[in-house]
N, C-alpha and C. Protein backbone atom coordinates (compact mmCIF):
# COMPACT_ATOMS: atom_id res chain seq x y z
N UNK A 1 97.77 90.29 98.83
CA UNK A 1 97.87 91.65 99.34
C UNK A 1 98.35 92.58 98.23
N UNK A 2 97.64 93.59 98.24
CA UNK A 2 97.80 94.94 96.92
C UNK A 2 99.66 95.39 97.52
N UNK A 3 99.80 95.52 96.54
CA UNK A 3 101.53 96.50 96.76
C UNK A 3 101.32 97.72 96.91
N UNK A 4 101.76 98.68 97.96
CA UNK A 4 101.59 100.02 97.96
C UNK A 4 101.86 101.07 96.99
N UNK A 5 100.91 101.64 96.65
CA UNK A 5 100.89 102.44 95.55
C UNK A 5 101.36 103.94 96.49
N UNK A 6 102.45 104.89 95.74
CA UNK A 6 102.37 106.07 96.05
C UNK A 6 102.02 107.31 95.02
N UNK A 7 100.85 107.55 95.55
CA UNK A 7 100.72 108.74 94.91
C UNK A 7 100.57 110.29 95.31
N UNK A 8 100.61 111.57 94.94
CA UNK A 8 100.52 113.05 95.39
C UNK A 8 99.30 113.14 95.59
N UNK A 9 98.54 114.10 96.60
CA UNK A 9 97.07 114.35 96.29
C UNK A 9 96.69 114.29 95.14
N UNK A 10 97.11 115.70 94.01
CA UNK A 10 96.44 115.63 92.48
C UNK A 10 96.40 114.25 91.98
N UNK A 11 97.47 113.57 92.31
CA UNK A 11 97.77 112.37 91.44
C UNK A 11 96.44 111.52 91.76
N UNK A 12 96.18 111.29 92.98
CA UNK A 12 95.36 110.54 93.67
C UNK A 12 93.72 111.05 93.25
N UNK A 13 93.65 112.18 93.20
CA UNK A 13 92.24 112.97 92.68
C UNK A 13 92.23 112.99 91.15
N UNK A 14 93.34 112.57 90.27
CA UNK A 14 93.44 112.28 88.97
C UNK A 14 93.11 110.68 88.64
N UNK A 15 92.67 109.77 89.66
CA UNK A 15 93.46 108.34 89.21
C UNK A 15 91.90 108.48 89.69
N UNK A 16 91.40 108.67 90.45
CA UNK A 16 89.68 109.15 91.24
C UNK A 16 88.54 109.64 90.19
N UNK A 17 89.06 110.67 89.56
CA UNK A 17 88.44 111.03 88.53
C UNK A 17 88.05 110.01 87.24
N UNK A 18 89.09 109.51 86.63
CA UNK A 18 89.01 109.03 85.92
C UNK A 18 88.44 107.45 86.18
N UNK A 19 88.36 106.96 87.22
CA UNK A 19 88.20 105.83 87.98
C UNK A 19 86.10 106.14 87.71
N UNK A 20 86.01 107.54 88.30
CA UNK A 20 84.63 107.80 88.04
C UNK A 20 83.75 108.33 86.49
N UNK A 21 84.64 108.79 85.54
CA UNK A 21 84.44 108.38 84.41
C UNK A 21 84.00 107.33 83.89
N UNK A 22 85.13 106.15 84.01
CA UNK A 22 84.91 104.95 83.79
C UNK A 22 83.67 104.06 84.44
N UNK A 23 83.10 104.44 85.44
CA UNK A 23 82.48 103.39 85.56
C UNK A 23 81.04 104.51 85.12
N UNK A 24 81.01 105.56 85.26
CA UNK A 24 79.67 106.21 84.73
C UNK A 24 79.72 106.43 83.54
N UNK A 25 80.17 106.95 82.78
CA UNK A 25 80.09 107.24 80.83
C UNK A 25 80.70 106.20 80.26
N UNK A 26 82.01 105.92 80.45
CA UNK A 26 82.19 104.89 79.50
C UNK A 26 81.99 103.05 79.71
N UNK A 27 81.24 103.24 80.72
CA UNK A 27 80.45 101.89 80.63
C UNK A 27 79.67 102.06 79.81
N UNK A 28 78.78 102.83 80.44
CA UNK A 28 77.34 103.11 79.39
C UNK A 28 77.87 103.18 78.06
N UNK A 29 78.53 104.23 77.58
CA UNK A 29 78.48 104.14 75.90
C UNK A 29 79.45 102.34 75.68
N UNK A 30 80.10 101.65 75.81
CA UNK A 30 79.82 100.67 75.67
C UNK A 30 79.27 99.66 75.46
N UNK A 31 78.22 100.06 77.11
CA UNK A 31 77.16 99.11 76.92
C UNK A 31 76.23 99.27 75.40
N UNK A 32 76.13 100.51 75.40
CA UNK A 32 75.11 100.82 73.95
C UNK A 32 75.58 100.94 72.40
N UNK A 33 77.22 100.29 72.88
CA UNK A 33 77.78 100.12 71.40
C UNK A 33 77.21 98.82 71.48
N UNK A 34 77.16 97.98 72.07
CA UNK A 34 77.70 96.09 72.36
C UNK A 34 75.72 96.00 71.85
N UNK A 35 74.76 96.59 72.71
CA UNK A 35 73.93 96.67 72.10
C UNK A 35 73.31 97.09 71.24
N UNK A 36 73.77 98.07 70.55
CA UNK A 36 73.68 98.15 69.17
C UNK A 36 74.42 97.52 67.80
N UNK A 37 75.47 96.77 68.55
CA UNK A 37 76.15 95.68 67.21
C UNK A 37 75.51 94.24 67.57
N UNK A 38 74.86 93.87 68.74
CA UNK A 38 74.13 92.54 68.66
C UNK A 38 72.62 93.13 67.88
N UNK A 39 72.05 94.24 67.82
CA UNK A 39 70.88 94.19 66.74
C UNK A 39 70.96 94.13 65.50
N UNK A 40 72.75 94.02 65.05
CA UNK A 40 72.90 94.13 63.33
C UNK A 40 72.25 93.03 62.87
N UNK A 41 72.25 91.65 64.05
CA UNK A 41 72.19 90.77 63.50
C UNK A 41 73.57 89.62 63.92
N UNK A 42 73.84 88.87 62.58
CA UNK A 42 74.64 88.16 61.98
C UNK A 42 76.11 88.11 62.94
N UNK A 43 75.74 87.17 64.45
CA UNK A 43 76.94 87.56 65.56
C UNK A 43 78.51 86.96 65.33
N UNK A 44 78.02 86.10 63.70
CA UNK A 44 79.35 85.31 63.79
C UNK A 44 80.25 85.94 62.75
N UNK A 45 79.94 86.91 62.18
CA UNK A 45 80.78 88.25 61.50
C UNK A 45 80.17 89.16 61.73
N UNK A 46 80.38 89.67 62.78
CA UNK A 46 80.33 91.21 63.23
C UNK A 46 81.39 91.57 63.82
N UNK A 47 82.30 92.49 62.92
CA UNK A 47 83.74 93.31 63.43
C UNK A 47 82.56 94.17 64.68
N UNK A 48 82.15 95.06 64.79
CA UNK A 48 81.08 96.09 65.55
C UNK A 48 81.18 95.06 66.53
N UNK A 49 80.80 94.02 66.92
CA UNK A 49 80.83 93.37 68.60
C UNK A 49 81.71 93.33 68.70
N UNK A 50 82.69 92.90 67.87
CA UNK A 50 83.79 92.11 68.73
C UNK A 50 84.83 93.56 69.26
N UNK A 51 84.80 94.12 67.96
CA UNK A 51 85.41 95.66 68.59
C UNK A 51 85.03 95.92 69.77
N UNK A 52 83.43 96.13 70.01
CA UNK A 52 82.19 96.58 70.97
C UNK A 52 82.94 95.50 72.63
N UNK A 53 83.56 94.26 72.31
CA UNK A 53 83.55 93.33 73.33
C UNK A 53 85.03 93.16 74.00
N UNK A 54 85.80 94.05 73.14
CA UNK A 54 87.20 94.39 72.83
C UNK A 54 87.48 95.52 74.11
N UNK A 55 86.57 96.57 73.88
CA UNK A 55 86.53 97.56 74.39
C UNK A 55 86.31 97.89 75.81
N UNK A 56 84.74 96.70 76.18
CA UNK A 56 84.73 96.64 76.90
C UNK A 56 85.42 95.67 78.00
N UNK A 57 86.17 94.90 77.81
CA UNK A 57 87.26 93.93 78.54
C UNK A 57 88.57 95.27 79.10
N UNK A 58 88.43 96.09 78.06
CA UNK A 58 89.67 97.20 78.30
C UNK A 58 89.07 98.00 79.29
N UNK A 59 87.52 98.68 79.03
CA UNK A 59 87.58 99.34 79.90
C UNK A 59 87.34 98.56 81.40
N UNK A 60 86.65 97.72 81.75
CA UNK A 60 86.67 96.68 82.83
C UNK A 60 88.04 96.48 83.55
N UNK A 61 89.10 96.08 82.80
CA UNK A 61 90.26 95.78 83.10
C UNK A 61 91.09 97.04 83.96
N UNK A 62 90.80 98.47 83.21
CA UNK A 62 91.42 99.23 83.95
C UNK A 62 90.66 100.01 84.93
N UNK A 63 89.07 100.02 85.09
CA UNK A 63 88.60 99.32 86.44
C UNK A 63 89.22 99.25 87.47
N UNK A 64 89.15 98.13 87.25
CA UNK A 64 89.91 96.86 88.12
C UNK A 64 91.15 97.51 88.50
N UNK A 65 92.35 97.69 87.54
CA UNK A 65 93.26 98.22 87.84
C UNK A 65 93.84 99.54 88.80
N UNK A 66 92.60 100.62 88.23
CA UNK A 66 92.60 101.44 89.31
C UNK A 66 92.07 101.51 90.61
N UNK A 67 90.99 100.57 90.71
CA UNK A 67 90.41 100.36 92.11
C UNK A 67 91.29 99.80 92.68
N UNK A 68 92.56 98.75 92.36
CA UNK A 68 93.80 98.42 93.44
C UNK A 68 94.51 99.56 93.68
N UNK A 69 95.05 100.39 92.34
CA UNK A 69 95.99 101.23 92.75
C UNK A 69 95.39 102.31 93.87
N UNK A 70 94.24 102.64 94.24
CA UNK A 70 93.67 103.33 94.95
C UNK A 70 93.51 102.98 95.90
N UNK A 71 93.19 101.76 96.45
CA UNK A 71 93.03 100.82 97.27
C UNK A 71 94.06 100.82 98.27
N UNK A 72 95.37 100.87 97.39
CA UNK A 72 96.48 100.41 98.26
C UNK A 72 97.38 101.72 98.38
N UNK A 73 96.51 102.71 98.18
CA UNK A 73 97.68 104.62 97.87
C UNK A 73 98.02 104.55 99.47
N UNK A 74 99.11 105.11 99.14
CA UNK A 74 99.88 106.19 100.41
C UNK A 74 99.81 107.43 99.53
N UNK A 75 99.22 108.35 100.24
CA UNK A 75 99.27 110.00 99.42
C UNK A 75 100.79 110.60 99.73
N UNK A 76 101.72 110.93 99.61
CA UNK A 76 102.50 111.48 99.82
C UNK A 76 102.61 112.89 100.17
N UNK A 77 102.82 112.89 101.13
CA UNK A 77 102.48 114.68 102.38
C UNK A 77 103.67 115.19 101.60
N UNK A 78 103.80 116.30 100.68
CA UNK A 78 105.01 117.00 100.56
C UNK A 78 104.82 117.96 101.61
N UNK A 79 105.68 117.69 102.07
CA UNK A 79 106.57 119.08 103.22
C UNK A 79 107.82 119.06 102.98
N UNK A 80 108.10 120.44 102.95
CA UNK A 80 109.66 120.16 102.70
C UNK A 80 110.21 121.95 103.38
N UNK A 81 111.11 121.89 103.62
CA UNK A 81 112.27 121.86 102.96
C UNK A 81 112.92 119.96 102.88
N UNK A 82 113.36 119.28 102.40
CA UNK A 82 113.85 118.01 102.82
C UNK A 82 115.39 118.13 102.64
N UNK A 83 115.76 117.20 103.58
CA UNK A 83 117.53 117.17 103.76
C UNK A 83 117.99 116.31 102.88
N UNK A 84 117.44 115.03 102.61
CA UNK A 84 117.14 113.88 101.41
C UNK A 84 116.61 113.46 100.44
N UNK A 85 116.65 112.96 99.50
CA UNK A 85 115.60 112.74 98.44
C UNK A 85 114.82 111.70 98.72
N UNK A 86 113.33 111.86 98.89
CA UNK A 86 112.44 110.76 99.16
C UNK A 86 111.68 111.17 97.94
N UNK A 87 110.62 110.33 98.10
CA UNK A 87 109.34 110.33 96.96
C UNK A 87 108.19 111.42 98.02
N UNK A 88 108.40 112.20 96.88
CA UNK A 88 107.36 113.66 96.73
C UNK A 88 108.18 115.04 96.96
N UNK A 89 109.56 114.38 96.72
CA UNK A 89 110.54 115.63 96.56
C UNK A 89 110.40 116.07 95.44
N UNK A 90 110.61 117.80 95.45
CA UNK A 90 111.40 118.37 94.33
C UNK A 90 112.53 118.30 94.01
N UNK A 91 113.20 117.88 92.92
CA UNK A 91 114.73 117.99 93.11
C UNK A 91 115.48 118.75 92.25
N UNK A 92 116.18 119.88 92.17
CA UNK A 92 116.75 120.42 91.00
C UNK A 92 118.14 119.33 90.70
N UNK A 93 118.68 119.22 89.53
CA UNK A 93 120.07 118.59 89.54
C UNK A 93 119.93 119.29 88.31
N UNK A 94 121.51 119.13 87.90
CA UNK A 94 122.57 119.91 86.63
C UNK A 94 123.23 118.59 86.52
N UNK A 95 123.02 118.10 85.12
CA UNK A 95 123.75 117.07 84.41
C UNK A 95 124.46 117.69 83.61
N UNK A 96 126.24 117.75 83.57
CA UNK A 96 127.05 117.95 82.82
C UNK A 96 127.49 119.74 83.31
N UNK A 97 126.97 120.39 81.87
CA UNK A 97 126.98 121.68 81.47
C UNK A 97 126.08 122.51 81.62
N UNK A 98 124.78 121.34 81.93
CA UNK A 98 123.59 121.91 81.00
C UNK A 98 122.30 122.87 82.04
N UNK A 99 121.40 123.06 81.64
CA UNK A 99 120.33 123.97 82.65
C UNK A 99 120.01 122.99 83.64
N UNK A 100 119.91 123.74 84.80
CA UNK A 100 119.39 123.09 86.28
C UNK A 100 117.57 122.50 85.35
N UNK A 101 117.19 121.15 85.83
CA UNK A 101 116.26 120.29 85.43
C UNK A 101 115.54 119.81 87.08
N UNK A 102 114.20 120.40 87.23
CA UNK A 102 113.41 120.27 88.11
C UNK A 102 112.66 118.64 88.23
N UNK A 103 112.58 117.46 88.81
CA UNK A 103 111.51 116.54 88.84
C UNK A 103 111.39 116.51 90.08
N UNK A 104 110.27 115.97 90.49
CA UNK A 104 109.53 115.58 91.50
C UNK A 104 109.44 113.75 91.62
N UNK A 105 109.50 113.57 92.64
CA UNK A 105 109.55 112.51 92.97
C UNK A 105 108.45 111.53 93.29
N UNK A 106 108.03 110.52 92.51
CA UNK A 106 106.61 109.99 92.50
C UNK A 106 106.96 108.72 92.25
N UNK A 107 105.26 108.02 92.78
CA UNK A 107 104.96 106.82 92.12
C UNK A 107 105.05 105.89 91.01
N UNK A 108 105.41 104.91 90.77
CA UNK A 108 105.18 104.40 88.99
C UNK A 108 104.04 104.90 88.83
N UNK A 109 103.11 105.10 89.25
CA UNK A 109 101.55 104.80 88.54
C UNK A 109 101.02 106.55 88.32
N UNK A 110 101.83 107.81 88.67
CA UNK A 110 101.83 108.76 88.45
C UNK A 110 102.97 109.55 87.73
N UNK A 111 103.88 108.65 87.04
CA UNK A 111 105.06 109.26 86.60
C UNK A 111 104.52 109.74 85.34
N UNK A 112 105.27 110.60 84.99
CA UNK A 112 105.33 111.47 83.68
C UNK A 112 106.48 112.01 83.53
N UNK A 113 107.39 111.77 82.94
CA UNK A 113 108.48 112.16 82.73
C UNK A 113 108.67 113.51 81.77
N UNK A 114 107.91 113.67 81.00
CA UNK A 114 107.75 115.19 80.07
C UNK A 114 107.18 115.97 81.11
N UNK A 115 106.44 115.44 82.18
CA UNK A 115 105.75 116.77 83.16
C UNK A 115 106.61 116.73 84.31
N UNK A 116 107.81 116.07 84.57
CA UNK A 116 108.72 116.14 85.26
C UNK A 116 108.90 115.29 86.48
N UNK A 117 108.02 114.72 86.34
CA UNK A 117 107.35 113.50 87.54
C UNK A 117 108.19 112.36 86.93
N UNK A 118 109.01 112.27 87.88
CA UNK A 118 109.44 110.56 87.48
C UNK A 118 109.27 109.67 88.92
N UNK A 119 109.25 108.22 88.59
CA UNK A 119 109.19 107.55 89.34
C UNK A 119 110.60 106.97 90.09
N UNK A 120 110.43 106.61 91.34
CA UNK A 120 111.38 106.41 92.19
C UNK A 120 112.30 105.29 91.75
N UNK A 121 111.22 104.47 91.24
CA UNK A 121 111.54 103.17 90.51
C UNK A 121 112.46 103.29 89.35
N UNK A 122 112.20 104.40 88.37
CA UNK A 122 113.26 104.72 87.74
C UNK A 122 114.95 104.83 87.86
N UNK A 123 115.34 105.00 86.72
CA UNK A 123 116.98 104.63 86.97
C UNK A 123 117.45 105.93 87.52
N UNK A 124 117.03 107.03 87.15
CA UNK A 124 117.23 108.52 87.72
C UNK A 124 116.89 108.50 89.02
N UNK A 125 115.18 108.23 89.56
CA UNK A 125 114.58 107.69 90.43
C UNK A 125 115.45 106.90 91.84
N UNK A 126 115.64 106.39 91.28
CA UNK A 126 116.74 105.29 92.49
C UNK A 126 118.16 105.90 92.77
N UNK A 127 118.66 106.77 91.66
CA UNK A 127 119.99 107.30 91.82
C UNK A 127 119.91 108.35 92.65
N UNK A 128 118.41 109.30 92.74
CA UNK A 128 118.50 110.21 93.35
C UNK A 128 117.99 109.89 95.02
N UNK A 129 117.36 109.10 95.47
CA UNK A 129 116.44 108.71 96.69
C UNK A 129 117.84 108.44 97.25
N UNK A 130 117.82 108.87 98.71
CA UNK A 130 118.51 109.25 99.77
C UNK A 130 119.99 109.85 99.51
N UNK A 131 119.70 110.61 98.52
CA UNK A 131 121.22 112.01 98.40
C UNK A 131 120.80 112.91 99.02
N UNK A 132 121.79 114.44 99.08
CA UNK A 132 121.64 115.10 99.52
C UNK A 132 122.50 116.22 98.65
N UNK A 133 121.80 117.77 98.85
CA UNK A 133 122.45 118.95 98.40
C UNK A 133 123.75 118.76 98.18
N UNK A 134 124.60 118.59 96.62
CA UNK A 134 125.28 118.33 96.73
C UNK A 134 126.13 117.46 96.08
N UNK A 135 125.46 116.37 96.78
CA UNK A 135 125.82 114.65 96.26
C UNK A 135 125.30 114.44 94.79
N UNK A 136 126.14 113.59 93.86
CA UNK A 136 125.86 113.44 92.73
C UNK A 136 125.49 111.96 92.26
N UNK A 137 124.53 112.06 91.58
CA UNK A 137 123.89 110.90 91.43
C UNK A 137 124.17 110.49 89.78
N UNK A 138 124.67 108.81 89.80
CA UNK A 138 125.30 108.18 88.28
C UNK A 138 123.91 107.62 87.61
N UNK A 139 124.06 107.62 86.91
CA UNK A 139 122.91 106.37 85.86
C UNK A 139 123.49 105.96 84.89
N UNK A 140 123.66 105.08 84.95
CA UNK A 140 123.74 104.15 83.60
C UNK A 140 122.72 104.82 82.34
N UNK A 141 123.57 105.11 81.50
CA UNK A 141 122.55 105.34 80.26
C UNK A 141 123.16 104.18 78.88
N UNK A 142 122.50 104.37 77.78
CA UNK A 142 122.78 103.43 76.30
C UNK A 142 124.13 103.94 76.20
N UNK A 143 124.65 105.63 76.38
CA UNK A 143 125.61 106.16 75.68
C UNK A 143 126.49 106.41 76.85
N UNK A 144 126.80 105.78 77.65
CA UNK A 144 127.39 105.73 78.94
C UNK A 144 126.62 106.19 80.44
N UNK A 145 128.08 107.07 81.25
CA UNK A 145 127.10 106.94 82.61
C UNK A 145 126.87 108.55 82.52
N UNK A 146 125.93 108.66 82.98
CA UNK A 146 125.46 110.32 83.56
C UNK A 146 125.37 110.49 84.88
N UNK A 147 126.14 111.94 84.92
CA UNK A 147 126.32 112.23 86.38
C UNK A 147 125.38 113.82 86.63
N UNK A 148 124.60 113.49 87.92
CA UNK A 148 123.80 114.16 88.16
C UNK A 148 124.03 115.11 89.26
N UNK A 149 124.38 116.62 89.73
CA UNK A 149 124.55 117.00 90.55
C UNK A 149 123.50 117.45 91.38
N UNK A 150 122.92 117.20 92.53
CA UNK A 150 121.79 117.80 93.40
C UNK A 150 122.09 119.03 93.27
N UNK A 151 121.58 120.22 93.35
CA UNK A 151 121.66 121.52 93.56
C UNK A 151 120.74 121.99 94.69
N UNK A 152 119.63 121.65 94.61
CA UNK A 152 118.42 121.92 95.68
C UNK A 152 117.34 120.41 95.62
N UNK A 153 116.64 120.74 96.80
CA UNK A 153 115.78 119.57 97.52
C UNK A 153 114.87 120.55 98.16
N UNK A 154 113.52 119.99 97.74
CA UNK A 154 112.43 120.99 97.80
C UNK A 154 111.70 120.09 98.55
C-alpha cells in the first residue's frame, strides 16, 4: 500500500505537469539519444549509450515515482482562518528578535524551504503542528534550541 502523500492543489498540478513532460518529451528525446548512440557502432565502448541508458533508468524511475506520489495525494483544502497548525497552514512565527517569517505547511514531496513551504515532517514542521496563536514552538538546532513564537495561523 502507497503512503499518503499530501499535497496543495498547485503542488499537485506541479507534480502532474511534470509527470506529463516526462512521459511525452523526455522519453522521446531519450529514446533518440539511446538510438542514436547504438548507430555509432562499437556498443562495448560507447560513453553516448551508457550515458543515453543512464538517463533513461532516471527518467523511468521518477516516473514511477511520481505516479505513486499522485496516486496516493490527499490535496489539502486550505481554509482557514485555523485555530491550530495543521498541514496547509500559513503560519507567521518570530524567532528570537528577528522579522515575523511566513511558511506554509506541506508535504515532504512539495517542500521548499527557500519558497517557504516546509514539510510537516520537518523539525520546524513537527514543532509547529497542533500549536496555537501564541504557543511557542522549540527545535533542536546544531547551535542549540530555537524558540519559535506563533504570531498568526492562516
Amino acid at each position: 500500500m502507497d503512503q499518503q502523500t499530501f499535497l496543495t492543489p498547485e503542488g499537485y498540478q506541479r507534480l502532474e505537469q511534470e509527470l506529463n513532460y516526462l512521459r511525452t518529451v523526455r522519453r522521446q528525446e531519450v529514446a533518440r539519444r539511446l538510438h542514436e548512440a547504438l548507430e555509432e557502432g562499437d556498443i562495448l565502448e560507447n560513453a553516448e549509450l551508457e550515458d543515453a541508458r543512464n538517463e533513461q533508468a532516471f527518467v523511468e524511475g521518477r516516473i514511477i515515482t511520481l505516479e505513486n506520489l499522485l496516486r496516493s495525494a490527499i490535496i489539502i483544502e486550505e481554509k482557514g482562518p485555523h485555530e491550530v497548525v495543521g498541514i496547509g497552514s500559513h503560519v507567521t512565527v518570530v524567532e528570537g528578535g528577528g522579522p515575523p517569517e511566513t511558511y506554509c505547511i506541506v508535504g515532504p514531496a512539495e517542500a521548499d524551504p527557500a519558497k517557504g513551504m516546509i514539510s510537516y515532517e520537518s523539525p520546524l514542521g513537527r514543532a509547529l503542528m497542533g500549536r496555537r496563536v501564541g504557543d511557542t514552538a522549540s527545535v533542536q538546532a546544531p547551535d542549540g534550541i530555537l524558540e519559535f513564537k506563533i504570531i498568526e495561523i492562516k
